[in-house]
C-alpha atoms as a PDB file:
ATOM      1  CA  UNK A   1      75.038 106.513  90.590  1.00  0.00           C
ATOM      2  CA  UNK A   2      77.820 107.251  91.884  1.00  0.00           C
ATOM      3  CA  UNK A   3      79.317 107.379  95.498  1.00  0.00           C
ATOM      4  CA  UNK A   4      79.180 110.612  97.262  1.00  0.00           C
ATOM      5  CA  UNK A   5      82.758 111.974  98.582  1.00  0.00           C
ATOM      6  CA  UNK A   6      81.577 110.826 101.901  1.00  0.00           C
ATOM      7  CA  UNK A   7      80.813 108.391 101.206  1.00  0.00           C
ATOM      8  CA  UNK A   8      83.969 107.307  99.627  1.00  0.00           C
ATOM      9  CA  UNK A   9      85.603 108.264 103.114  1.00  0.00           C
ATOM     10  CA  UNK A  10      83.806 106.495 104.641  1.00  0.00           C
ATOM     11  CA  UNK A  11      84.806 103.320 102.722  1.00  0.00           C
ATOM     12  CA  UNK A  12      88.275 104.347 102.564  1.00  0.00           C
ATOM     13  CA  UNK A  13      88.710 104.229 106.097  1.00  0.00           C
ATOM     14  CA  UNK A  14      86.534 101.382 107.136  1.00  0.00           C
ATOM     15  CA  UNK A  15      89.525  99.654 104.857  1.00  0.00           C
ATOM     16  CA  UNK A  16      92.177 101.162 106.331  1.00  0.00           C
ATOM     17  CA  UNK A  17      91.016 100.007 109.707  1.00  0.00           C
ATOM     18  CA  UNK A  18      89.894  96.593 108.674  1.00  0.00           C
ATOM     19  CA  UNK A  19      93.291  95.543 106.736  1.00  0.00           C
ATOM     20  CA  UNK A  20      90.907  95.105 103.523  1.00  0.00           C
ATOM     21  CA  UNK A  21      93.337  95.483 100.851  1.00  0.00           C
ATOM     22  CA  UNK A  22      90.779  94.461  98.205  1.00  0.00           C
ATOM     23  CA  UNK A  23      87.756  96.909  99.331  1.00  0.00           C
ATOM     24  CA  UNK A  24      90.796 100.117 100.076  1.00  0.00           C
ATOM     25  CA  UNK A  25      92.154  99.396  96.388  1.00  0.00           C
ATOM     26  CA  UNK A  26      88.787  99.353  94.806  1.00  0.00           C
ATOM     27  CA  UNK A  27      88.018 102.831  95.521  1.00  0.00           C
ATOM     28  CA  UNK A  28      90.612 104.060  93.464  1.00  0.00           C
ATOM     29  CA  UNK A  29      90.948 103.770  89.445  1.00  0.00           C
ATOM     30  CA  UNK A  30      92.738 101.120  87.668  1.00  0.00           C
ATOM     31  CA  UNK A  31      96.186 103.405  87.582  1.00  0.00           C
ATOM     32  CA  UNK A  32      95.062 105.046  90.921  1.00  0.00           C
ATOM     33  CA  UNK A  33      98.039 106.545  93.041  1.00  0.00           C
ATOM     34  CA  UNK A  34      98.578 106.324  96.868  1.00  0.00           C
ATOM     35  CA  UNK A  35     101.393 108.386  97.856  1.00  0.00           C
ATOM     36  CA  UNK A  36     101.948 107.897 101.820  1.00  0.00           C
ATOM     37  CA  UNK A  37     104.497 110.518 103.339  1.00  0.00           C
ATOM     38  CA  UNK A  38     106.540 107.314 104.736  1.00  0.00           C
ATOM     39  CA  UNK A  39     105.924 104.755 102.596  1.00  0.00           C
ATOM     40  CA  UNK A  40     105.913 106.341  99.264  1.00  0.00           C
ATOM     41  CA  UNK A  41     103.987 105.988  95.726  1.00  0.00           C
ATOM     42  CA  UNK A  42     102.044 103.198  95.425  1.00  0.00           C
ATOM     43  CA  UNK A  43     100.732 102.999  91.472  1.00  0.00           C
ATOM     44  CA  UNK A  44      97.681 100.428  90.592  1.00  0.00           C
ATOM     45  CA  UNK A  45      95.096  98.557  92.461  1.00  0.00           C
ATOM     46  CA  UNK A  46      97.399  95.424  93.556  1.00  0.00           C
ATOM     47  CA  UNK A  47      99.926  97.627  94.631  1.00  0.00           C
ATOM     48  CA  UNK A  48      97.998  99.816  96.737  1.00  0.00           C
ATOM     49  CA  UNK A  49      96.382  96.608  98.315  1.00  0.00           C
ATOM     50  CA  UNK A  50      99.552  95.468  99.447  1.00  0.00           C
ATOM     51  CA  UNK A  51     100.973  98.714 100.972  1.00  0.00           C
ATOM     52  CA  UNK A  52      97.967  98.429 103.140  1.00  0.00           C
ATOM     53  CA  UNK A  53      98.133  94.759 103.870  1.00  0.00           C
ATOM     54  CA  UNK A  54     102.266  94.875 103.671  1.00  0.00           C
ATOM     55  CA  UNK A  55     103.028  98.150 105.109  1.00  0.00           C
ATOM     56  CA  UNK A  56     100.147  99.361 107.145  1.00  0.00           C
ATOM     57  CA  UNK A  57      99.414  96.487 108.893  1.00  0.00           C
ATOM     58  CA  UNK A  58     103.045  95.236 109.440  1.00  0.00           C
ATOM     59  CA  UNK A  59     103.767  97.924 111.425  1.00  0.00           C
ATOM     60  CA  UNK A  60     100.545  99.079 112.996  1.00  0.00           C
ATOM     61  CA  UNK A  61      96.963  97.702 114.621  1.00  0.00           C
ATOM     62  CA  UNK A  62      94.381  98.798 116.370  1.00  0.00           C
ATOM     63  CA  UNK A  63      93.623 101.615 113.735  1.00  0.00           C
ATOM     64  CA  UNK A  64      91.235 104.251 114.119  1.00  0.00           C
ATOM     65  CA  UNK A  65      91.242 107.143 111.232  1.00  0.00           C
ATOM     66  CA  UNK A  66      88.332 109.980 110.970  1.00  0.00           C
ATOM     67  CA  UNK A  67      87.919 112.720 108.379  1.00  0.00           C
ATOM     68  CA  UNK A  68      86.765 115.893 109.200  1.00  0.00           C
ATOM     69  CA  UNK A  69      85.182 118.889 107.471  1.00  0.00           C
ATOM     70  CA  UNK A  70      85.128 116.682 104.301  1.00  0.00           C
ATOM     71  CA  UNK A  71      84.628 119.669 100.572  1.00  0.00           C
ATOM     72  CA  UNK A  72      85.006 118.384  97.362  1.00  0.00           C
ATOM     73  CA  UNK A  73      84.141 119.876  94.104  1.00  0.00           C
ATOM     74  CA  UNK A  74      83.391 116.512  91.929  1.00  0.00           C
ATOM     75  CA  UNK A  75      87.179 115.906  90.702  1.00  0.00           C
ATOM     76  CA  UNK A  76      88.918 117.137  93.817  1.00  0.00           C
ATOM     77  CA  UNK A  77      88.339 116.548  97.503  1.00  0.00           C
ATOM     78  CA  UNK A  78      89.953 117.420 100.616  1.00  0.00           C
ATOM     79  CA  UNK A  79      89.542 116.460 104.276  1.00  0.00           C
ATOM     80  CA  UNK A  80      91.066 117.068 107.808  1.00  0.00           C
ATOM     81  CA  UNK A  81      92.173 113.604 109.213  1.00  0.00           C
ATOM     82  CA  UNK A  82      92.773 112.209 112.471  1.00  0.00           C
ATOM     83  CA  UNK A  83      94.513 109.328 112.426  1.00  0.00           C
ATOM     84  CA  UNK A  84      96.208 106.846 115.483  1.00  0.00           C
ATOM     85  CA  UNK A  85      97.308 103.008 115.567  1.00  0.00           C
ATOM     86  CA  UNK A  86      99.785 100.925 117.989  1.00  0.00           C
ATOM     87  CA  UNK A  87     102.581 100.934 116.479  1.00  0.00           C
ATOM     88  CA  UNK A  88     104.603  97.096 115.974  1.00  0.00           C
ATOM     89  CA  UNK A  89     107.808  98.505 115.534  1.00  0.00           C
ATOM     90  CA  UNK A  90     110.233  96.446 117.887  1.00  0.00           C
ATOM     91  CA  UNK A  91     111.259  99.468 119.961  1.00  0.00           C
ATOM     92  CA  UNK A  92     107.936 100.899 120.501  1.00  0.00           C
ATOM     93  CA  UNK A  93     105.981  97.760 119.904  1.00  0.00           C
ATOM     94  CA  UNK A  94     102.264  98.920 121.760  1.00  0.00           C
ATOM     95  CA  UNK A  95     102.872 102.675 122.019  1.00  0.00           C
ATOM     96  CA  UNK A  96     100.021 104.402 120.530  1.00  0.00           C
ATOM     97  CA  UNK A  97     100.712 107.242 118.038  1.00  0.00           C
ATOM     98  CA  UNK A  98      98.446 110.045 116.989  1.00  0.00           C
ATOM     99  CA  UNK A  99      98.738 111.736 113.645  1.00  0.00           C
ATOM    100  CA  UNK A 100      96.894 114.815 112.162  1.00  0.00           C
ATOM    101  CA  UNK A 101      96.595 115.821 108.737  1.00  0.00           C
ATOM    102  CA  UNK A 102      94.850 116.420 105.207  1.00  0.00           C
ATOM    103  CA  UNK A 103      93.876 113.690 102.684  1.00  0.00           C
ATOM    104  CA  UNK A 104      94.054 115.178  99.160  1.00  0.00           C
ATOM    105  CA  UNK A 105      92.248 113.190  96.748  1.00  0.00           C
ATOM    106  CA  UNK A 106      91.549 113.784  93.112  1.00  0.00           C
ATOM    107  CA  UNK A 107      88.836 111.893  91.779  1.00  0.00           C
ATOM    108  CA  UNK A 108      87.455 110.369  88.347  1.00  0.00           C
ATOM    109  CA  UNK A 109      84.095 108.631  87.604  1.00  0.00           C
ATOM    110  CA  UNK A 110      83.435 108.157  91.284  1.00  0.00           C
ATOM    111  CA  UNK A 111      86.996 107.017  92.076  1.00  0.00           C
ATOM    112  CA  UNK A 112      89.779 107.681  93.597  1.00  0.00           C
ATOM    113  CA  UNK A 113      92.645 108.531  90.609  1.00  0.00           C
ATOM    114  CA  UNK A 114      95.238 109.764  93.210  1.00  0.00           C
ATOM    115  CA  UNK A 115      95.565 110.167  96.910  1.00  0.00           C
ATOM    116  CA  UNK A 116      98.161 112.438  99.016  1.00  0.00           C
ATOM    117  CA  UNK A 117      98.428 113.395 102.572  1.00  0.00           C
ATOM    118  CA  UNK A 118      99.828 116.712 104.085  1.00  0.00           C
ATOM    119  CA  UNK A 119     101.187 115.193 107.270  1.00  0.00           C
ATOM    120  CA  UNK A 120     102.008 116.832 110.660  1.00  0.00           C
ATOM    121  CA  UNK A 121     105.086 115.185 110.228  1.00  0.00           C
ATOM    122  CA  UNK A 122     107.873 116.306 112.670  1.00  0.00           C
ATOM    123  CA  UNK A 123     105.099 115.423 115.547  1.00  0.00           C
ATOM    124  CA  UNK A 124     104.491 111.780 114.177  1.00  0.00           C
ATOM    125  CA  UNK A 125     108.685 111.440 114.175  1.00  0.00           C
ATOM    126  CA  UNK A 126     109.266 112.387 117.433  1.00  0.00           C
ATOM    127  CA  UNK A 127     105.996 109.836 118.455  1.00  0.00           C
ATOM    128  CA  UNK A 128     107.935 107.296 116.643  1.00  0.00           C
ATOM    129  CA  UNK A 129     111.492 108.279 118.215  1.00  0.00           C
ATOM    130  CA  UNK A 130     112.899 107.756 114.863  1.00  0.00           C
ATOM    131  CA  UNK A 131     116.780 108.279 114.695  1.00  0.00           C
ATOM    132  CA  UNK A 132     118.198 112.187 113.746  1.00  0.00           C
ATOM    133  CA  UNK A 133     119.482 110.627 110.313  1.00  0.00           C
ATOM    134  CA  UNK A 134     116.531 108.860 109.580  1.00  0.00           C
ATOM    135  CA  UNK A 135     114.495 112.017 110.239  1.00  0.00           C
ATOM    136  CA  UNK A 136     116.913 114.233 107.788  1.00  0.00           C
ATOM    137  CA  UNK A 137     116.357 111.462 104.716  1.00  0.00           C
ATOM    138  CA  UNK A 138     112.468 111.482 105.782  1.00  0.00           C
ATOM    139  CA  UNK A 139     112.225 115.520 105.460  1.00  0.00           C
ATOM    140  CA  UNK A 140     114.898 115.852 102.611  1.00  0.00           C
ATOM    141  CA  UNK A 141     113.072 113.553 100.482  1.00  0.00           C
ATOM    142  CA  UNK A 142     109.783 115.349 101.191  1.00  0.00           C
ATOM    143  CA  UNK A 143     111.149 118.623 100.454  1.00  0.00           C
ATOM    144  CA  UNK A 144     112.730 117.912  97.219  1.00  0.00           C
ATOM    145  CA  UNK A 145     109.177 116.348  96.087  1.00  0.00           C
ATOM    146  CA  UNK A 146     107.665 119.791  97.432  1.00  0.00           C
ATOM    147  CA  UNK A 147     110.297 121.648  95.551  1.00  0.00           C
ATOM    148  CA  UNK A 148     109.455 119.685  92.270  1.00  0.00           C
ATOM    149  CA  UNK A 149     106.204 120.416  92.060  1.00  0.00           C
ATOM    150  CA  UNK A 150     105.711 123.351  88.716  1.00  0.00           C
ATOM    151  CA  UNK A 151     104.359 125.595  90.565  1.00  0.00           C
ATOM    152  CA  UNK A 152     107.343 126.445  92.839  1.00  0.00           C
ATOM    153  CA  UNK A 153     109.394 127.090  89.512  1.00  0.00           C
ATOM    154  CA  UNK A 154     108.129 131.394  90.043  1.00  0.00           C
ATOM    155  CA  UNK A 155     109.116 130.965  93.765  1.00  0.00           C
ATOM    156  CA  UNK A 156     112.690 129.666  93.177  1.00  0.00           C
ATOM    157  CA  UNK A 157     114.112 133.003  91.553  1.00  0.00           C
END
């Protein structure tokens, strides 16, 4: 049988939260996809073990993630997140930062074939006092992936 979308949440962020690269990369399919807003596309199982181990964890602790209001109709799911760590990074090392967003999964045979957050992002920058040119790289390369999605092709007239 397999595991009920809440079930995968739960799992997923028990993971997250416990730096368990092996148990997070197990709930998604052999070519699963983890694309993080900062850290980018992460393709296969080892891969997306070691953004969590590599990334994650480098630059965070403490983690704490809940989804919310969980719907899901068998090959999709969606679900309000609220997400917060301490944050590592030298000039903030200890500050706590709180994110808020939606998990978009697509799912196959009781996996996870894809994963995608729509991040409150401008918030989590200004948490993270990242520099002005850092922040216009971090929203220009999200809004050219936006843009290249096929369904903004009617939009772009």
């Amino acid at each position: 049988m397999q595991p009920s979308f809440t079930e995968i949440l739960d799992a997923f962020t028990t993971a997250v939260e416990t730096a368990d690269g092996p148990r997070f990369s197990a709930l998604f399919t052999e070519d699963g996809i983890y694309d993080d807003v900062f850290y980018g596309e992460y393709r296969g199982r080892e891969a997306i073990a070691e953004m969590l181990v590599g990334r994650f964890h480098r630059d965070g602790e403490n983690f704490l993630w809940r989804m919310l209001d969980p719907v899901d109709n068998g090959t999709h799911g969606y679900a309000r997140w609220l997400f917060s760590y301490d944050c590592k990074l030298p000039h903030i090392k200890g500050k706590r930062i709180f994110m808020d967003g939606v998990g978009l999964f697509e799912l196959r045979d009781g996996l996870i074939s894809r994963y995608e957050d729509a991040v409150r992002t401008a918030e989590m920058m200004y948490q993270l006092e990242m520099p002005r040119e850092k922040q216009t790289r971090v929203v220009s390369k999200m809004l050219h992936k936006q843009l290249s999605h096929p369904g903004w092709a009617e939009h772009q007239k």
